[in-house]
N, C-alpha and C. Protein backbone atom coordinates (compact mmCIF):
# COMPACT_ATOMS: atom_id res chain seq x y z
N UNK A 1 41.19 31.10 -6.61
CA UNK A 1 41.91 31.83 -5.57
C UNK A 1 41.08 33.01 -5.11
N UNK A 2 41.11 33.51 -3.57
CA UNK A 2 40.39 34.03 -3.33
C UNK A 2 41.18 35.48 -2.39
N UNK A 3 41.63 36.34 -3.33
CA UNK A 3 42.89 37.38 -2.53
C UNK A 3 42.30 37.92 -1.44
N UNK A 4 40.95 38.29 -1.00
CA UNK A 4 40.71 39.18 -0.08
C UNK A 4 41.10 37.93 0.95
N UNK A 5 40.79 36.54 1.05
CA UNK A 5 40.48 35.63 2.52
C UNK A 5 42.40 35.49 2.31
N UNK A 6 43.54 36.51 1.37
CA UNK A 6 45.16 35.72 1.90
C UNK A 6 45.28 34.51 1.89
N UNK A 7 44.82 34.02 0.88
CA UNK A 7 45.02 32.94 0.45
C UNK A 7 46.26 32.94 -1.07
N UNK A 8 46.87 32.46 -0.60
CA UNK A 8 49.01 32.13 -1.90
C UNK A 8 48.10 32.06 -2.77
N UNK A 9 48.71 32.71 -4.33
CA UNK A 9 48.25 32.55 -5.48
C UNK A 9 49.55 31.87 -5.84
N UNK A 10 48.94 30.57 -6.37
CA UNK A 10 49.09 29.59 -7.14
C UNK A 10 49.34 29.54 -8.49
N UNK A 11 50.54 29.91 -9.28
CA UNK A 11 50.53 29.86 -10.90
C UNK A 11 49.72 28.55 -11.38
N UNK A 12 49.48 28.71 -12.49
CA UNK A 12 48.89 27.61 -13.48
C UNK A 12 50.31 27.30 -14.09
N UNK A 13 51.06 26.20 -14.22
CA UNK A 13 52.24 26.22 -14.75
C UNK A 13 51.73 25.17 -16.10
N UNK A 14 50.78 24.43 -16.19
CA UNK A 14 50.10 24.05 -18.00
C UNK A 14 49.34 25.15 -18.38
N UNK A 15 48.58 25.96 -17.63
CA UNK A 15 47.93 26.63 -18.86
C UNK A 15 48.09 28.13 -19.05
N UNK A 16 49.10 28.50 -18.41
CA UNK A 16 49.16 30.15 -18.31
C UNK A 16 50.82 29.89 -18.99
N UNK A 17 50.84 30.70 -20.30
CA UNK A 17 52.20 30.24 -20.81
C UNK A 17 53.50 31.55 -20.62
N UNK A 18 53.09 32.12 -19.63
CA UNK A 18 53.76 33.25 -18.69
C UNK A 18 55.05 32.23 -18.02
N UNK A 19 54.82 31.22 -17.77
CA UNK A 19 55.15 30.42 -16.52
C UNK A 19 55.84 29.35 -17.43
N UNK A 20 55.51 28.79 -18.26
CA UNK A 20 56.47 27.64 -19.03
C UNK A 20 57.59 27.64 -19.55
N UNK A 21 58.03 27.11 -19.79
CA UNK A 21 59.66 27.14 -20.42
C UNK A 21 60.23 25.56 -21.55
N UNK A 22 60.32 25.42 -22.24
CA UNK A 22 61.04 24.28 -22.35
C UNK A 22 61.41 23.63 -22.13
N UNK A 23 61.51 22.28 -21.40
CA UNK A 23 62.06 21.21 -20.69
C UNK A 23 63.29 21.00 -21.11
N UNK A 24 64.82 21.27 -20.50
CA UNK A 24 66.17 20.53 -21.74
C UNK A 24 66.65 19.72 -20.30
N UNK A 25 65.95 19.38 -19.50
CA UNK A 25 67.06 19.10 -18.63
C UNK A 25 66.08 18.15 -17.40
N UNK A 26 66.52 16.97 -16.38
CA UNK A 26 65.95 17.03 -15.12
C UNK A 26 65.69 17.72 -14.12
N UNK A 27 65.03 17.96 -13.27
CA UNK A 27 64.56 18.72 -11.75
C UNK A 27 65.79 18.97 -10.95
N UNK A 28 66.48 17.89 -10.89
CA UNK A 28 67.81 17.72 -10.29
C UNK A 28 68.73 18.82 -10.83
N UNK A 29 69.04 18.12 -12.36
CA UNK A 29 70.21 19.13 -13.12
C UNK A 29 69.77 20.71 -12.78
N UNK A 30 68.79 20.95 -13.05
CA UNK A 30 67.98 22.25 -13.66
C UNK A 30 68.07 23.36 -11.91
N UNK A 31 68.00 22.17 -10.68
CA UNK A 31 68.22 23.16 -9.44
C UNK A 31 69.72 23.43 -9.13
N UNK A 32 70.91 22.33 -9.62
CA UNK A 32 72.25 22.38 -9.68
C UNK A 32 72.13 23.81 -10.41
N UNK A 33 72.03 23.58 -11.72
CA UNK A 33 72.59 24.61 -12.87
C UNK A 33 71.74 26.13 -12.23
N UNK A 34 71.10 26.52 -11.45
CA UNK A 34 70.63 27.27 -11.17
C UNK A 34 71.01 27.90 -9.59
N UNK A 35 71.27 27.02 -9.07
CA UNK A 35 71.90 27.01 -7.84
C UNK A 35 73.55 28.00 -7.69
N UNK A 36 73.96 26.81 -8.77
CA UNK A 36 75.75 27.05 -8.81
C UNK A 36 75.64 28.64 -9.91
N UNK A 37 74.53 29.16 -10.60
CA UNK A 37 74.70 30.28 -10.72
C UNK A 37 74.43 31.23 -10.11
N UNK A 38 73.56 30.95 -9.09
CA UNK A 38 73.29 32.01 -8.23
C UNK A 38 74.40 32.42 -7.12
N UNK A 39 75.08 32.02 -7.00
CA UNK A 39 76.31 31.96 -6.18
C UNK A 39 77.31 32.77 -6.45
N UNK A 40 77.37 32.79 -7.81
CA UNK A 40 78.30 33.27 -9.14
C UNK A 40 77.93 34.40 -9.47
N UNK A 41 76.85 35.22 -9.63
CA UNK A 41 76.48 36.45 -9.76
C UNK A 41 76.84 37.57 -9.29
N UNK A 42 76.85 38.54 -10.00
CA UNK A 42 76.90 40.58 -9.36
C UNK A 42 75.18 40.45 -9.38
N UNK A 43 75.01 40.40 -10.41
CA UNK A 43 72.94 40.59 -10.61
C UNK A 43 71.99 40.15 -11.44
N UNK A 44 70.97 40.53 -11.47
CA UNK A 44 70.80 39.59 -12.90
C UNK A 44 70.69 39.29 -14.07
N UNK A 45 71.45 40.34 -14.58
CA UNK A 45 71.72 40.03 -16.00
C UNK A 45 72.57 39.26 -15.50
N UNK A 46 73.80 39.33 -15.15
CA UNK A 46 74.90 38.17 -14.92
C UNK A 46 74.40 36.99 -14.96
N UNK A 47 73.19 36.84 -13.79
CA UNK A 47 72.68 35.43 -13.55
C UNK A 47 71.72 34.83 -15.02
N UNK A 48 71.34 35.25 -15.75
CA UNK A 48 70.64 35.47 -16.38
C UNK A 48 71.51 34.79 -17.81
N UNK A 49 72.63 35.65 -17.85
CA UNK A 49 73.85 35.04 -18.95
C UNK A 49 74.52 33.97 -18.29
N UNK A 50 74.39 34.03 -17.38
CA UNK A 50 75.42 32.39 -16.71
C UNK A 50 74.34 30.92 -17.24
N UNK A 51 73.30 31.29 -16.81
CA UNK A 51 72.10 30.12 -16.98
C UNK A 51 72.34 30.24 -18.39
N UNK A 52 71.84 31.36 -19.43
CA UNK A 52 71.89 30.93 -21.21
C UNK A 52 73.25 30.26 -21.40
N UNK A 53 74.62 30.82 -21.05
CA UNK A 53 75.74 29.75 -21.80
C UNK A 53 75.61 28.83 -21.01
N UNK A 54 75.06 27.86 -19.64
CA UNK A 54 75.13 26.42 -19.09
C UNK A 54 73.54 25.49 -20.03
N UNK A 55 73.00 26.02 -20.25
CA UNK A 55 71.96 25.84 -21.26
C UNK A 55 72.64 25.65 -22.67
N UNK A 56 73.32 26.21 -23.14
CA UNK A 56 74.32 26.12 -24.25
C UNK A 56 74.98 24.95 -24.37
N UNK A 57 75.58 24.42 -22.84
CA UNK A 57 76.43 23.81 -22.79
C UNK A 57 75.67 22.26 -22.42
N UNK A 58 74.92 22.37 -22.04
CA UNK A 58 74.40 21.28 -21.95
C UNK A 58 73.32 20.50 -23.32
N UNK A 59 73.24 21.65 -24.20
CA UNK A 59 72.50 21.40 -25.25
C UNK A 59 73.43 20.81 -25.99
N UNK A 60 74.83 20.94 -25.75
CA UNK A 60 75.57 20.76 -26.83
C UNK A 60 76.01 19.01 -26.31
């Protein structure tokens, strides 16, 4: 990446482990469950605890 020519920086999402997360779920589920909490929020801790207990709930 080259910032001076404004060129989008691009995460590394395999090798920069800033950016990874655990897989528990599909692409699909994972934009639902993220979606329908964002909707639901004051801010983000709220959003933040809505996603850990639907993560909960789906683990279970």
């Amino acid at each position: 990446m080259n910032a001076d020519a404004g060129e989008p920086w691009i995460p590394d999402f395999e090798d920069n482990s800033p950016w990874r997360w655990e897989w528990i779920q599909d692409d699909e589920a994972f934009h639902y469950d993220v979606s329908n909490a964002a909707h639901k929020v004051k801010d983000v801790n709220d959003f933040r605890t809505k996603l850990a207990l639907r993560r909960e709930k789906r683990l279970q």
